[in-house]
PDB file of N, CA and C in Angstrom:
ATOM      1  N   UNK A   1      91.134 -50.550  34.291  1.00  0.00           N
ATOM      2  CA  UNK A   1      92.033 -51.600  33.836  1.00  0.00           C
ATOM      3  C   UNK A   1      93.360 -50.984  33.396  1.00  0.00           C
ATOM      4  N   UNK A   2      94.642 -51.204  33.736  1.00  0.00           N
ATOM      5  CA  UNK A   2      95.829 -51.201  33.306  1.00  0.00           C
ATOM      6  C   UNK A   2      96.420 -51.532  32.670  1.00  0.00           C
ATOM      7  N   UNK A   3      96.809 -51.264  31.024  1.00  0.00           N
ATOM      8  CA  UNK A   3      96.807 -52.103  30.100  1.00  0.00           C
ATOM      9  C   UNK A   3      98.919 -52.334  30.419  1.00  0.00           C
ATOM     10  N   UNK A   4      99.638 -53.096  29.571  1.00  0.00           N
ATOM     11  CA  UNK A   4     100.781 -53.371  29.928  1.00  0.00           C
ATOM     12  C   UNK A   4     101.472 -52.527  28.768  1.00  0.00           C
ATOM     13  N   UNK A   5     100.890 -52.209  27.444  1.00  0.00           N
ATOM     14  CA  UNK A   5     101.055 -51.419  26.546  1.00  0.00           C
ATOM     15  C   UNK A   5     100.434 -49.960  26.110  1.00  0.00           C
ATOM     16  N   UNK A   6     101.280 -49.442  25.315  1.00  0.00           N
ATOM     17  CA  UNK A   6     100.947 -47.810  25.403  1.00  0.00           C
ATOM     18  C   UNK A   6     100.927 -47.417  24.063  1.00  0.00           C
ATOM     19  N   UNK A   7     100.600 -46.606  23.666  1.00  0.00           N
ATOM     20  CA  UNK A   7     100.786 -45.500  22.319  1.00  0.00           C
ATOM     21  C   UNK A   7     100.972 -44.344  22.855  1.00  0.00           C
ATOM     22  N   UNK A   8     102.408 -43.638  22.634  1.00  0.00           N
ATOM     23  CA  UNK A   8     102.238 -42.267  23.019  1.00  0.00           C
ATOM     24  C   UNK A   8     102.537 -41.386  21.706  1.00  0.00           C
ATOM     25  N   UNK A   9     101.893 -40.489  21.888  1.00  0.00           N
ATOM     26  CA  UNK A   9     102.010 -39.548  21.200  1.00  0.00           C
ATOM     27  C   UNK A   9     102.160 -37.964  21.096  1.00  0.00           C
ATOM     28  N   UNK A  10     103.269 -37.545  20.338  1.00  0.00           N
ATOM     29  CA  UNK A  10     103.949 -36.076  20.915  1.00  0.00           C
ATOM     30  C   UNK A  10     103.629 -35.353  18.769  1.00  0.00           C
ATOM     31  N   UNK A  11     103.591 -34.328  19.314  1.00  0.00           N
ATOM     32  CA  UNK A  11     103.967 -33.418  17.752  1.00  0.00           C
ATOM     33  C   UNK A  11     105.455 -33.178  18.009  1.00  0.00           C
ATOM     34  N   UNK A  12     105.910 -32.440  16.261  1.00  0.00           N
ATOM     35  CA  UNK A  12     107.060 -31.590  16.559  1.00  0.00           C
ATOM     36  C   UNK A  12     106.849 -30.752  15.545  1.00  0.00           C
ATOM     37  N   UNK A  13     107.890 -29.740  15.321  1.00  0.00           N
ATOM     38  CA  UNK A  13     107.604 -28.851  14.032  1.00  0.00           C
ATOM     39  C   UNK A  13     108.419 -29.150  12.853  1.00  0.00           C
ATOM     40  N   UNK A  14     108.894 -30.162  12.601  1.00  0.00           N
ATOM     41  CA  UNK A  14     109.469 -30.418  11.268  1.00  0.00           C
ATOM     42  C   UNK A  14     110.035 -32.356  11.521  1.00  0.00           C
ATOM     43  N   UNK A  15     109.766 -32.711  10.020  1.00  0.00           N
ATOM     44  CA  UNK A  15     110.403 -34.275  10.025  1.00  0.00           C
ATOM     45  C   UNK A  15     111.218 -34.767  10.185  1.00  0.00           C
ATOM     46  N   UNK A  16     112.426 -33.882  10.387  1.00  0.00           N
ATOM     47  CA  UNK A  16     113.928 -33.692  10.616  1.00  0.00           C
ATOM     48  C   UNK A  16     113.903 -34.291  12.314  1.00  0.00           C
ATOM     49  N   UNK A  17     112.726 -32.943  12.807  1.00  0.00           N
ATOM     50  CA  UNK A  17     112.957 -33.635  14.741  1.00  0.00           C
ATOM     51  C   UNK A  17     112.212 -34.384  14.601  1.00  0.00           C
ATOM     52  N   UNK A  18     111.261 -35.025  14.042  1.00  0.00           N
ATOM     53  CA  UNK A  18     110.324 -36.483  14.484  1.00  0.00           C
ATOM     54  C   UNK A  18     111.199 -37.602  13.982  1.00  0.00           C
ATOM     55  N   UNK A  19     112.145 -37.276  13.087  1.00  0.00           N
ATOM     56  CA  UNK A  19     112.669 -38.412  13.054  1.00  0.00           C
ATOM     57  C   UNK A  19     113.665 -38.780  14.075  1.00  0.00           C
ATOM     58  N   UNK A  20     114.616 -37.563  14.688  1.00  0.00           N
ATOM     59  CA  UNK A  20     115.145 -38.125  15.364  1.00  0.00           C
ATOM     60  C   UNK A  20     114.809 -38.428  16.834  1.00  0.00           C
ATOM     61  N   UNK A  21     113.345 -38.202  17.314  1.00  0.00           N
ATOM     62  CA  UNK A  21     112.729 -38.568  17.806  1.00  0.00           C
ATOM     63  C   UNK A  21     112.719 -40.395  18.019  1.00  0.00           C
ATOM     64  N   UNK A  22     112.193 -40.752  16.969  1.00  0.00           N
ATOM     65  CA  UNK A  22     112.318 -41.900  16.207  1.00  0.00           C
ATOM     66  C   UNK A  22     113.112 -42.655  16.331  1.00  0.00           C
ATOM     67  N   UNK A  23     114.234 -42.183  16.142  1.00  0.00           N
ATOM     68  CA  UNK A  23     115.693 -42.866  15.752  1.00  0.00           C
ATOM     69  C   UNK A  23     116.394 -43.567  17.443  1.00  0.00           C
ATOM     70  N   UNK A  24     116.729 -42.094  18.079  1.00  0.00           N
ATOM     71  CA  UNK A  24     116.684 -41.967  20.190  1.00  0.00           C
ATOM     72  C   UNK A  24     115.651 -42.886  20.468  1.00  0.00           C
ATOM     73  N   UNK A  25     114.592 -43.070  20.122  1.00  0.00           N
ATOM     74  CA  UNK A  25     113.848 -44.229  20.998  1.00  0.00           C
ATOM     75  C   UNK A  25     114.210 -45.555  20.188  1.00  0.00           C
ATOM     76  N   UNK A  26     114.392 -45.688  19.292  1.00  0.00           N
ATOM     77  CA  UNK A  26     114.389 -46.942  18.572  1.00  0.00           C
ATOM     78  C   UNK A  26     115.810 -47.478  18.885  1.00  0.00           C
ATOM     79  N   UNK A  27     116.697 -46.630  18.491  1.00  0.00           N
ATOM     80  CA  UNK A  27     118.145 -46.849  19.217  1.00  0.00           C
ATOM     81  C   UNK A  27     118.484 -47.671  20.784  1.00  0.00           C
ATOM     82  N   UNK A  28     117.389 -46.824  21.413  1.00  0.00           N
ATOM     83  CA  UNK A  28     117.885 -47.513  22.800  1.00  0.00           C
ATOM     84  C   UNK A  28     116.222 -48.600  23.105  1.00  0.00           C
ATOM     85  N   UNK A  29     115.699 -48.774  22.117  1.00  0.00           N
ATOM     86  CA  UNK A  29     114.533 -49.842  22.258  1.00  0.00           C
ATOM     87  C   UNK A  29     113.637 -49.602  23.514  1.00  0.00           C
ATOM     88  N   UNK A  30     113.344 -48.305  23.330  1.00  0.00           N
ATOM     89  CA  UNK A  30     112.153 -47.784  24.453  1.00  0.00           C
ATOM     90  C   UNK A  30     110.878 -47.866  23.515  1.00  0.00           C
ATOM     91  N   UNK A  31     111.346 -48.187  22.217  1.00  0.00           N
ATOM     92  CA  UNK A  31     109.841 -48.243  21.366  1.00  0.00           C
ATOM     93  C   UNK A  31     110.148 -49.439  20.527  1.00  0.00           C
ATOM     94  N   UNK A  32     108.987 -50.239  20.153  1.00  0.00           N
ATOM     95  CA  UNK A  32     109.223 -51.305  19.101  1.00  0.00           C
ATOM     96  C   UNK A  32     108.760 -50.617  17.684  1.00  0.00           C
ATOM     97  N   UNK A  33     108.290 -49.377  17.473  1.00  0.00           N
ATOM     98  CA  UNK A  33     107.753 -48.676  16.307  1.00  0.00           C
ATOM     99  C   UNK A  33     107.633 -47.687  16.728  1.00  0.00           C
ATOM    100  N   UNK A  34     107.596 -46.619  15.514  1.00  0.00           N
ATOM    101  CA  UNK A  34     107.016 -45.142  15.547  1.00  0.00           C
ATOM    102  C   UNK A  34     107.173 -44.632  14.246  1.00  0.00           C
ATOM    103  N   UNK A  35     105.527 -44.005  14.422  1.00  0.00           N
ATOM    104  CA  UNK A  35     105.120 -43.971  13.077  1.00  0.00           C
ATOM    105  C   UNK A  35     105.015 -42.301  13.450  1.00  0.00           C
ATOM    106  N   UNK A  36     105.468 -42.124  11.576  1.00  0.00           N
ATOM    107  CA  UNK A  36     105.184 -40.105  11.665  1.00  0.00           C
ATOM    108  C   UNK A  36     104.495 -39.827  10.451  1.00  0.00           C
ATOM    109  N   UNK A  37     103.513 -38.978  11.123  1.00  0.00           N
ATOM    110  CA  UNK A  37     102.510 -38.789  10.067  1.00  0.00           C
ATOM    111  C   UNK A  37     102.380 -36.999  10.219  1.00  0.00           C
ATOM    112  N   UNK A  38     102.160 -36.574   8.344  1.00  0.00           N
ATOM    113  CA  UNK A  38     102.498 -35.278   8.851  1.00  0.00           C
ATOM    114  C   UNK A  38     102.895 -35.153   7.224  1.00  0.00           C
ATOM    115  N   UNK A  39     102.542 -33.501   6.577  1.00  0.00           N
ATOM    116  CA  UNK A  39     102.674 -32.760   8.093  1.00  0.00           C
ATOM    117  C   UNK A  39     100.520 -32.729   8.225  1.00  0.00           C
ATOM    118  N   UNK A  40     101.021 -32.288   9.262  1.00  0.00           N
ATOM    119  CA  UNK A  40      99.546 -32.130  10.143  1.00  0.00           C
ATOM    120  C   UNK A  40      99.408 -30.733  10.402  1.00  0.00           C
ATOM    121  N   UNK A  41      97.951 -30.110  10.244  1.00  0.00           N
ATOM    122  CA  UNK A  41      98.047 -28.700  10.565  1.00  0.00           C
ATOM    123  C   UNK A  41      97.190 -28.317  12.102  1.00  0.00           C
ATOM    124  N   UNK A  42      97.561 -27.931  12.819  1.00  0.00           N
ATOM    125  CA  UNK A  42      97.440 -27.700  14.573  1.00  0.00           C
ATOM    126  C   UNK A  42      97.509 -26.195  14.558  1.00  0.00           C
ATOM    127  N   UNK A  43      96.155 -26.231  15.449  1.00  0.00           N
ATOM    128  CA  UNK A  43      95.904 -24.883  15.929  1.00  0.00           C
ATOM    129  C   UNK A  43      95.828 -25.260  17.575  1.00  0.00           C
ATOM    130  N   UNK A  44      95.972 -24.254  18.240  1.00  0.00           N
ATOM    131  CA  UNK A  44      96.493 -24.399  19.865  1.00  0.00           C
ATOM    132  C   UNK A  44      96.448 -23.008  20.329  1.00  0.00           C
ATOM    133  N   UNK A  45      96.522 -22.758  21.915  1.00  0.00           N
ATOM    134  CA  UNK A  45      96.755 -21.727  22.608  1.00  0.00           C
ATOM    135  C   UNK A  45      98.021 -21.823  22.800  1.00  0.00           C
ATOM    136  N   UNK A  46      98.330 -20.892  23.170  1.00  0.00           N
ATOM    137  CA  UNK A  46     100.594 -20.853  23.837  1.00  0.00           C
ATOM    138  C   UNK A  46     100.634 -19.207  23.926  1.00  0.00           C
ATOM    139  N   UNK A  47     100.747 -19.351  25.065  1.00  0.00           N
ATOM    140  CA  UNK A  47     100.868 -17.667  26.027  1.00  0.00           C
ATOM    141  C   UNK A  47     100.422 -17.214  25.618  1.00  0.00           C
ATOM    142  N   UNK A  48      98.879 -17.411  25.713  1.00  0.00           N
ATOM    143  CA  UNK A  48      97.570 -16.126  25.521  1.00  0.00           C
ATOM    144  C   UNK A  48      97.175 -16.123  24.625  1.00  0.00           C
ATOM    145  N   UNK A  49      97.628 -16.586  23.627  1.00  0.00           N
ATOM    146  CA  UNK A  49      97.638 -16.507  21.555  1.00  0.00           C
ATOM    147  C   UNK A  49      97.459 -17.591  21.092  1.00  0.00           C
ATOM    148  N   UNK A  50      96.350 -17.370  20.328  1.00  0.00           N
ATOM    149  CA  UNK A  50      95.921 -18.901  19.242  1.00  0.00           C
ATOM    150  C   UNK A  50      96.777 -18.453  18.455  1.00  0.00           C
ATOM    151  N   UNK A  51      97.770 -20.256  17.911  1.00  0.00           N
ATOM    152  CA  UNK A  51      98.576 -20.315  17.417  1.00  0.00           C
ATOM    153  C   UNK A  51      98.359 -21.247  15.912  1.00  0.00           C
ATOM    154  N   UNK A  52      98.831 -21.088  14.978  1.00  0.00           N
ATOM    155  CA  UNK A  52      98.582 -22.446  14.132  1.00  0.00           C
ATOM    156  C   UNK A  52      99.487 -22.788  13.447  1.00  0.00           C
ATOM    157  N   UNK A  53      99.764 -23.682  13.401  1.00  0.00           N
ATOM    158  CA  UNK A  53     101.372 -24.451  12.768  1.00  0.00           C
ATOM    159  C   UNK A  53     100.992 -25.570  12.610  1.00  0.00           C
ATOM    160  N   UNK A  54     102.232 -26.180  11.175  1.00  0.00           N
ATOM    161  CA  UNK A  54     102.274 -26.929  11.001  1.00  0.00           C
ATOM    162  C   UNK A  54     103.056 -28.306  11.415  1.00  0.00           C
ATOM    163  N   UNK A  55     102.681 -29.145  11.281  1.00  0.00           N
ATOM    164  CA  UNK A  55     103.560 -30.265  12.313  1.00  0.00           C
ATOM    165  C   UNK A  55     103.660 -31.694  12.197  1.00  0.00           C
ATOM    166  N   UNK A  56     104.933 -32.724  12.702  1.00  0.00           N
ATOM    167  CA  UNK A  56     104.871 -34.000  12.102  1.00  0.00           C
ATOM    168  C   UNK A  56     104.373 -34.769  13.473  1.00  0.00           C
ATOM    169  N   UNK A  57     103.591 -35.805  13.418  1.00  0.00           N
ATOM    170  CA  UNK A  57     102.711 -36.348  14.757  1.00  0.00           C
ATOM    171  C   UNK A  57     103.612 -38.128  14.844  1.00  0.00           C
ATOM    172  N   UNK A  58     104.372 -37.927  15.857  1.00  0.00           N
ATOM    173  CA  UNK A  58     104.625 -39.397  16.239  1.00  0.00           C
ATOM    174  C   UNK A  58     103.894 -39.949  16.761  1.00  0.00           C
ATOM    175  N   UNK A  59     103.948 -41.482  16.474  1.00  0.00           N
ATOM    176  CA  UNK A  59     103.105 -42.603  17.493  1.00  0.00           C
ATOM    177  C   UNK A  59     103.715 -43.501  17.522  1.00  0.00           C
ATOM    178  N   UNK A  60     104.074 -43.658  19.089  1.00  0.00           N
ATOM    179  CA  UNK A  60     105.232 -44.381  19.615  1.00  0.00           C
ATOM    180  C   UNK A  60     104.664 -45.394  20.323  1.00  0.00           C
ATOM    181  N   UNK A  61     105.162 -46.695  19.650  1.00  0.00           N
ATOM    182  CA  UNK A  61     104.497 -48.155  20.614  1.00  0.00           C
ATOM    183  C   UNK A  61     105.386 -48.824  21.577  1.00  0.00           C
ATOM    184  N   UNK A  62     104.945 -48.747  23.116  1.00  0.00           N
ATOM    185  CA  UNK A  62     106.293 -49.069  23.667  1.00  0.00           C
ATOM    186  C   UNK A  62     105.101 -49.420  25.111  1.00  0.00           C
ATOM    187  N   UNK A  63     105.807 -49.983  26.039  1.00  0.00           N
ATOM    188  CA  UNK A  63     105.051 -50.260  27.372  1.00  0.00           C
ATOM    189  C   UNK A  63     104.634 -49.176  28.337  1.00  0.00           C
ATOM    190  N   UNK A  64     104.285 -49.500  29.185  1.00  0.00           N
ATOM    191  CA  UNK A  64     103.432 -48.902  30.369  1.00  0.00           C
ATOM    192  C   UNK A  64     104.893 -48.752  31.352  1.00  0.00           C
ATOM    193  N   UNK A  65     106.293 -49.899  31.232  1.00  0.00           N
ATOM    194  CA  UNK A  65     106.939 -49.509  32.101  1.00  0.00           C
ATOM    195  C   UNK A  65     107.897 -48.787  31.508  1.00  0.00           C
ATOM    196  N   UNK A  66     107.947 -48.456  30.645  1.00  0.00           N
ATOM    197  CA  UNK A  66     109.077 -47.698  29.842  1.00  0.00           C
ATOM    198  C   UNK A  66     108.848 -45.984  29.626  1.00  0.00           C
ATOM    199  N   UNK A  67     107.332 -45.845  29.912  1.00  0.00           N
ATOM    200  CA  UNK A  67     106.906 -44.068  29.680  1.00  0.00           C
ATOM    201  C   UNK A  67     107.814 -43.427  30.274  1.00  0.00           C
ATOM    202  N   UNK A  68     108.181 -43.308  31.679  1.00  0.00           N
ATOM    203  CA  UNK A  68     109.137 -42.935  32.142  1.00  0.00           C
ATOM    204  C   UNK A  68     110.343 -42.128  31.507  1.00  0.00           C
ATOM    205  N   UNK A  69     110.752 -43.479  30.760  1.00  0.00           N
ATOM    206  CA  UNK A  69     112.385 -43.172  30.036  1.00  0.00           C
ATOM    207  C   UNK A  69     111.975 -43.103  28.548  1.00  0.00           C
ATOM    208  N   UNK A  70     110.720 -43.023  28.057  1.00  0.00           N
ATOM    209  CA  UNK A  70     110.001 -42.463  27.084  1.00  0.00           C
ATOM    210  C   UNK A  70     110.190 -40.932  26.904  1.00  0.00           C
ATOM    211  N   UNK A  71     109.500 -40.760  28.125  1.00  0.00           N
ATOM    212  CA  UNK A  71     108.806 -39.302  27.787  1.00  0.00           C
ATOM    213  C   UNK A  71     110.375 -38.180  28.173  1.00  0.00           C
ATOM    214  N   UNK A  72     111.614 -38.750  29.195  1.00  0.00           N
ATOM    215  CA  UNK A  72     112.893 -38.116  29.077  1.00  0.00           C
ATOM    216  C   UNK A  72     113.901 -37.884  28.315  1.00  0.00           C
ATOM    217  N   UNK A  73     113.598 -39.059  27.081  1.00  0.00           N
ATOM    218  CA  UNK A  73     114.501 -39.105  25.938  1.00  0.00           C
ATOM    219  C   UNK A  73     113.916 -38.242  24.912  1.00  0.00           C
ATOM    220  N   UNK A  74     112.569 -38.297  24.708  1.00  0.00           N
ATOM    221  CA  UNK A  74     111.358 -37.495  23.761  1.00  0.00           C
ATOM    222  C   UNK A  74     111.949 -35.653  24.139  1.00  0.00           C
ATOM    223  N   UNK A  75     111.788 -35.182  26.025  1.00  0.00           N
ATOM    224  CA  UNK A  75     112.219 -34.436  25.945  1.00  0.00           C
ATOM    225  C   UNK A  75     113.385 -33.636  25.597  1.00  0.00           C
ATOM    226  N   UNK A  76     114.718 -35.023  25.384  1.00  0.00           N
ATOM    227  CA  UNK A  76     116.294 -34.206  25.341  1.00  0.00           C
ATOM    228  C   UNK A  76     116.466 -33.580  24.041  1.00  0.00           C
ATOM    229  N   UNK A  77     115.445 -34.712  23.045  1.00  0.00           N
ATOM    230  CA  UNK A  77     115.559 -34.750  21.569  1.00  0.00           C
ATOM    231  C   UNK A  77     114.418 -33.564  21.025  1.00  0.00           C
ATOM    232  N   UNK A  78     113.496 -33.161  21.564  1.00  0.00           N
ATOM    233  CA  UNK A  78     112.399 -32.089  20.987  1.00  0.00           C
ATOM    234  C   UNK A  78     112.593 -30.517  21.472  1.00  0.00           C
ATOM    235  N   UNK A  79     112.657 -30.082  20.264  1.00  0.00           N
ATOM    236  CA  UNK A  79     112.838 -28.704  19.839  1.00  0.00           C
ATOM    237  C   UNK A  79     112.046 -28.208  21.307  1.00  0.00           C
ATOM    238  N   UNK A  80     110.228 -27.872  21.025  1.00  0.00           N
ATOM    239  CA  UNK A  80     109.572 -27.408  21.805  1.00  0.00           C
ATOM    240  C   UNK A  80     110.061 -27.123  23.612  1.00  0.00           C
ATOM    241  N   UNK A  81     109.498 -25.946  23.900  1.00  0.00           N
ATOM    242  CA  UNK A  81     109.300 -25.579  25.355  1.00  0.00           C
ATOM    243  C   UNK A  81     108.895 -27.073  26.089  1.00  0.00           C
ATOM    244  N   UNK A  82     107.032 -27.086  25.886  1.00  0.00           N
ATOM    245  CA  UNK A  82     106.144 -27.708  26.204  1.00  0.00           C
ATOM    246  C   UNK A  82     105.922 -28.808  25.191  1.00  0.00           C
ATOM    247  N   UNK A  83     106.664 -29.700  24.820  1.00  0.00           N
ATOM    248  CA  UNK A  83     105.830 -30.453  23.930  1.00  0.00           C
ATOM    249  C   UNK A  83     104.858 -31.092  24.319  1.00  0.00           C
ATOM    250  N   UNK A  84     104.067 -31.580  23.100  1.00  0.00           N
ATOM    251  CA  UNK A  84     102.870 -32.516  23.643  1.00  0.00           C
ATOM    252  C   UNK A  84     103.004 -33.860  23.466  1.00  0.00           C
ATOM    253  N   UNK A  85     102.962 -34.562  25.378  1.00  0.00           N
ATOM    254  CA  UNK A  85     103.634 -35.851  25.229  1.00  0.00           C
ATOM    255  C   UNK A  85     102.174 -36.427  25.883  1.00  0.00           C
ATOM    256  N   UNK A  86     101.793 -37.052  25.046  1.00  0.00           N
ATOM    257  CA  UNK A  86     100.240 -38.084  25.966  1.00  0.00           C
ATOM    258  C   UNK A  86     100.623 -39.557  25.779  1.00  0.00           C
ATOM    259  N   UNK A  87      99.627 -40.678  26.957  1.00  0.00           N
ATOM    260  CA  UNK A  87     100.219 -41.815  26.486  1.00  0.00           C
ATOM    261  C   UNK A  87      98.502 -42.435  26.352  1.00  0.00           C
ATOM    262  N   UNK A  88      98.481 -43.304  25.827  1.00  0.00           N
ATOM    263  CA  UNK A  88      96.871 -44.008  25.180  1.00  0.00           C
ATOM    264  C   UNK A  88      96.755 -45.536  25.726  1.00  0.00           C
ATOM    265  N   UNK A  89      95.952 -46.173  26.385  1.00  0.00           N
ATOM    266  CA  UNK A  89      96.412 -47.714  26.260  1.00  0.00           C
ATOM    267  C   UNK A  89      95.678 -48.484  25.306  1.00  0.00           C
ATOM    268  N   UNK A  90      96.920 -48.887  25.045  1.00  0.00           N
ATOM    269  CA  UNK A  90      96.177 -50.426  23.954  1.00  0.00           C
ATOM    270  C   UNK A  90      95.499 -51.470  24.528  1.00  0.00           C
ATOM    271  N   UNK A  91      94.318 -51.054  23.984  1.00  0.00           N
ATOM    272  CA  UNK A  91      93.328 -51.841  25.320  1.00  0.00           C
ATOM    273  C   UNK A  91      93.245 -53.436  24.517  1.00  0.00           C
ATOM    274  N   UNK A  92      93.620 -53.173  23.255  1.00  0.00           N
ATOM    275  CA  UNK A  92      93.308 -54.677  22.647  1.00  0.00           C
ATOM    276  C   UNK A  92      94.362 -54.914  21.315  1.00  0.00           C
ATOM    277  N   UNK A  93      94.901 -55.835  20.886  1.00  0.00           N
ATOM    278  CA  UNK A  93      95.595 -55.708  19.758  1.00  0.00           C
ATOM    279  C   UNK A  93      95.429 -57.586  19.359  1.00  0.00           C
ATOM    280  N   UNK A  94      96.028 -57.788  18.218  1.00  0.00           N
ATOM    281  CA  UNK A  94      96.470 -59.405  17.981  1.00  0.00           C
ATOM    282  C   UNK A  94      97.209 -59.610  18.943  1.00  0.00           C
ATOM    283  N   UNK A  95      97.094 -60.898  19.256  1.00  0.00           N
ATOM    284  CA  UNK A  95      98.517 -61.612  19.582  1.00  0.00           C
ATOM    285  C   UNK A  95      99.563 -61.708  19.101  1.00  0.00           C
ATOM    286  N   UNK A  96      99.678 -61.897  18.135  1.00  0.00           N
ATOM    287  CA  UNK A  96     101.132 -62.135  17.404  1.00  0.00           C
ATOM    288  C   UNK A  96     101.508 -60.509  16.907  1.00  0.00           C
ATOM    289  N   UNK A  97     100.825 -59.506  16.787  1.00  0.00           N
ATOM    290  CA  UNK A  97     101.473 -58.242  17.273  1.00  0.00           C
ATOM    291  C   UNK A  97     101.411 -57.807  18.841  1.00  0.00           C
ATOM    292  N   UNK A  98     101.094 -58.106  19.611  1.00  0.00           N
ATOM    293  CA  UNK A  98     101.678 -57.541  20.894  1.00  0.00           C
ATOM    294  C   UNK A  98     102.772 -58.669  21.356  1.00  0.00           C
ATOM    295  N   UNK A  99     102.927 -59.555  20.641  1.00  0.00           N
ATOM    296  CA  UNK A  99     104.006 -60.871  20.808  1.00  0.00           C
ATOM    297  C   UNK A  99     104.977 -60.283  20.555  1.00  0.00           C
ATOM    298  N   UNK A 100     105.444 -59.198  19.096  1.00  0.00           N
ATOM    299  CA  UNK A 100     106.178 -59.029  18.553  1.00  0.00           C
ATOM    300  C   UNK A 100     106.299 -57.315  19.388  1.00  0.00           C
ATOM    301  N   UNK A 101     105.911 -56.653  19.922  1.00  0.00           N
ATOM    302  CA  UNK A 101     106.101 -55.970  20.303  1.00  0.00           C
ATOM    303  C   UNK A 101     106.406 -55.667  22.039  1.00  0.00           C
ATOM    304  N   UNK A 102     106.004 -57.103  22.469  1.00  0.00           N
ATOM    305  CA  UNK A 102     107.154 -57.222  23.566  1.00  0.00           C
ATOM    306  C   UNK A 102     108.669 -57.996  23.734  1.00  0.00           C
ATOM    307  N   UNK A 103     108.831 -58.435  22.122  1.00  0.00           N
ATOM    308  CA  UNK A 103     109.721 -59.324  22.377  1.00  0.00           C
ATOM    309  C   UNK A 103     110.997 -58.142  21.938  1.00  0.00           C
ATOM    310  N   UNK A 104     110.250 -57.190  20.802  1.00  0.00           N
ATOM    311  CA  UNK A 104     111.131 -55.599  20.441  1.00  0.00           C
ATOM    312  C   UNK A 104     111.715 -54.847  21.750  1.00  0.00           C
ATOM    313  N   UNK A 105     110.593 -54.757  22.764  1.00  0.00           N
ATOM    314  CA  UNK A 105     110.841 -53.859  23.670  1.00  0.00           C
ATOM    315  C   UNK A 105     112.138 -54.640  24.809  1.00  0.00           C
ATOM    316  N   UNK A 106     112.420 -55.819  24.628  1.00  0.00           N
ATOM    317  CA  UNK A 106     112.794 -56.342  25.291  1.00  0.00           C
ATOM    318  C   UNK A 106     114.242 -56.876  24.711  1.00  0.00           C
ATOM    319  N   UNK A 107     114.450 -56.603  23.406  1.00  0.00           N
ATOM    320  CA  UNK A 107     115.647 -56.584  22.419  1.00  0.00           C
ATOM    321  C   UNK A 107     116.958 -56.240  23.302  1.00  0.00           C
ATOM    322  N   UNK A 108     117.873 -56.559  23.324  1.00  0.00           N
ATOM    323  CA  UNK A 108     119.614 -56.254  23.830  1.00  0.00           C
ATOM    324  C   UNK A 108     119.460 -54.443  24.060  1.00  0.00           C
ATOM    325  N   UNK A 109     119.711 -53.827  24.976  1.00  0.00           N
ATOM    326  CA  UNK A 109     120.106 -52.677  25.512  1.00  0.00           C
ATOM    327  C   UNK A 109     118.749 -52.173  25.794  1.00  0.00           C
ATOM    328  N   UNK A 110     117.432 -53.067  25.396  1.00  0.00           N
ATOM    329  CA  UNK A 110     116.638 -52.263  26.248  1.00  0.00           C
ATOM    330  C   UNK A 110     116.188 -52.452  27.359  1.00  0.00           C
ATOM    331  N   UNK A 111     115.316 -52.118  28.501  1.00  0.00           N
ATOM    332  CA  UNK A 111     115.163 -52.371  29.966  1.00  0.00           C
ATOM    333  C   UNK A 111     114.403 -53.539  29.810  1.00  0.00           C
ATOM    334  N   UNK A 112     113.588 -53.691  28.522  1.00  0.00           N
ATOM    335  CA  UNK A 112     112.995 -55.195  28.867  1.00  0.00           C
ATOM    336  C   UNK A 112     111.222 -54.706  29.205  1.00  0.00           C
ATOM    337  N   UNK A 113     110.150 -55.406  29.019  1.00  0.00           N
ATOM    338  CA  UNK A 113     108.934 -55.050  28.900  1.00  0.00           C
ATOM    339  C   UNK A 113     108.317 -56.061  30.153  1.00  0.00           C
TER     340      UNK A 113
END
């Protein structure tokens, strides 16, 4: 099943870049929310070496047709090489929040949901 909505979610290494993470998508209404939670502590591989750092975790609510110009704006704005960009579907929500979150995505300057 193909849901029409998404949650994606990327780390970064400080609240400074998740916010403006945040700010670049909300600005141009590729997201109707994004939430940062953090810091968060992450352990990982990265060239051969377990790594562990600390980190702020966005979760970005935005459509299935927008990942695209999601995940290019996420990259101009994030520090990281490789960040970690995944997308989740919202397989179920209220109505009157996915009401309100296509009518966000669809706000003046954005592509519309």
């Amino acid at each position: 099943m193909i849901t029409k909505y998404i949650q994606v979610v990327t780390t970064t290494d400080s609240k400074e870049n998740a916010g403006l993470i945040a700010r670049a998508l909300l600005d141009l209404h590729l997201a109707a929310c994004v939430q940062i939670a953090g810091p968060i502590f992450s352990s990982y591989w990265w060239q051969g070496k377990r790594e562990e750092s600390q980190e702020w975790q966005c979760l970005i609510k935005t459509s299935q047709d927008l990942y695209q110009q999601v995940e290019r704006e996420i990259k101009t704005v994030h520090r990281y090489l490789t960040p970690e960009i995944i997308a989740l579907p919202i397989i179920r929500g209220s109505s009157e929040y996915l009401a309100w979150l296509a009518a966000e995505l669809s706000a003046p300057n954005g592509a519309g949901a």
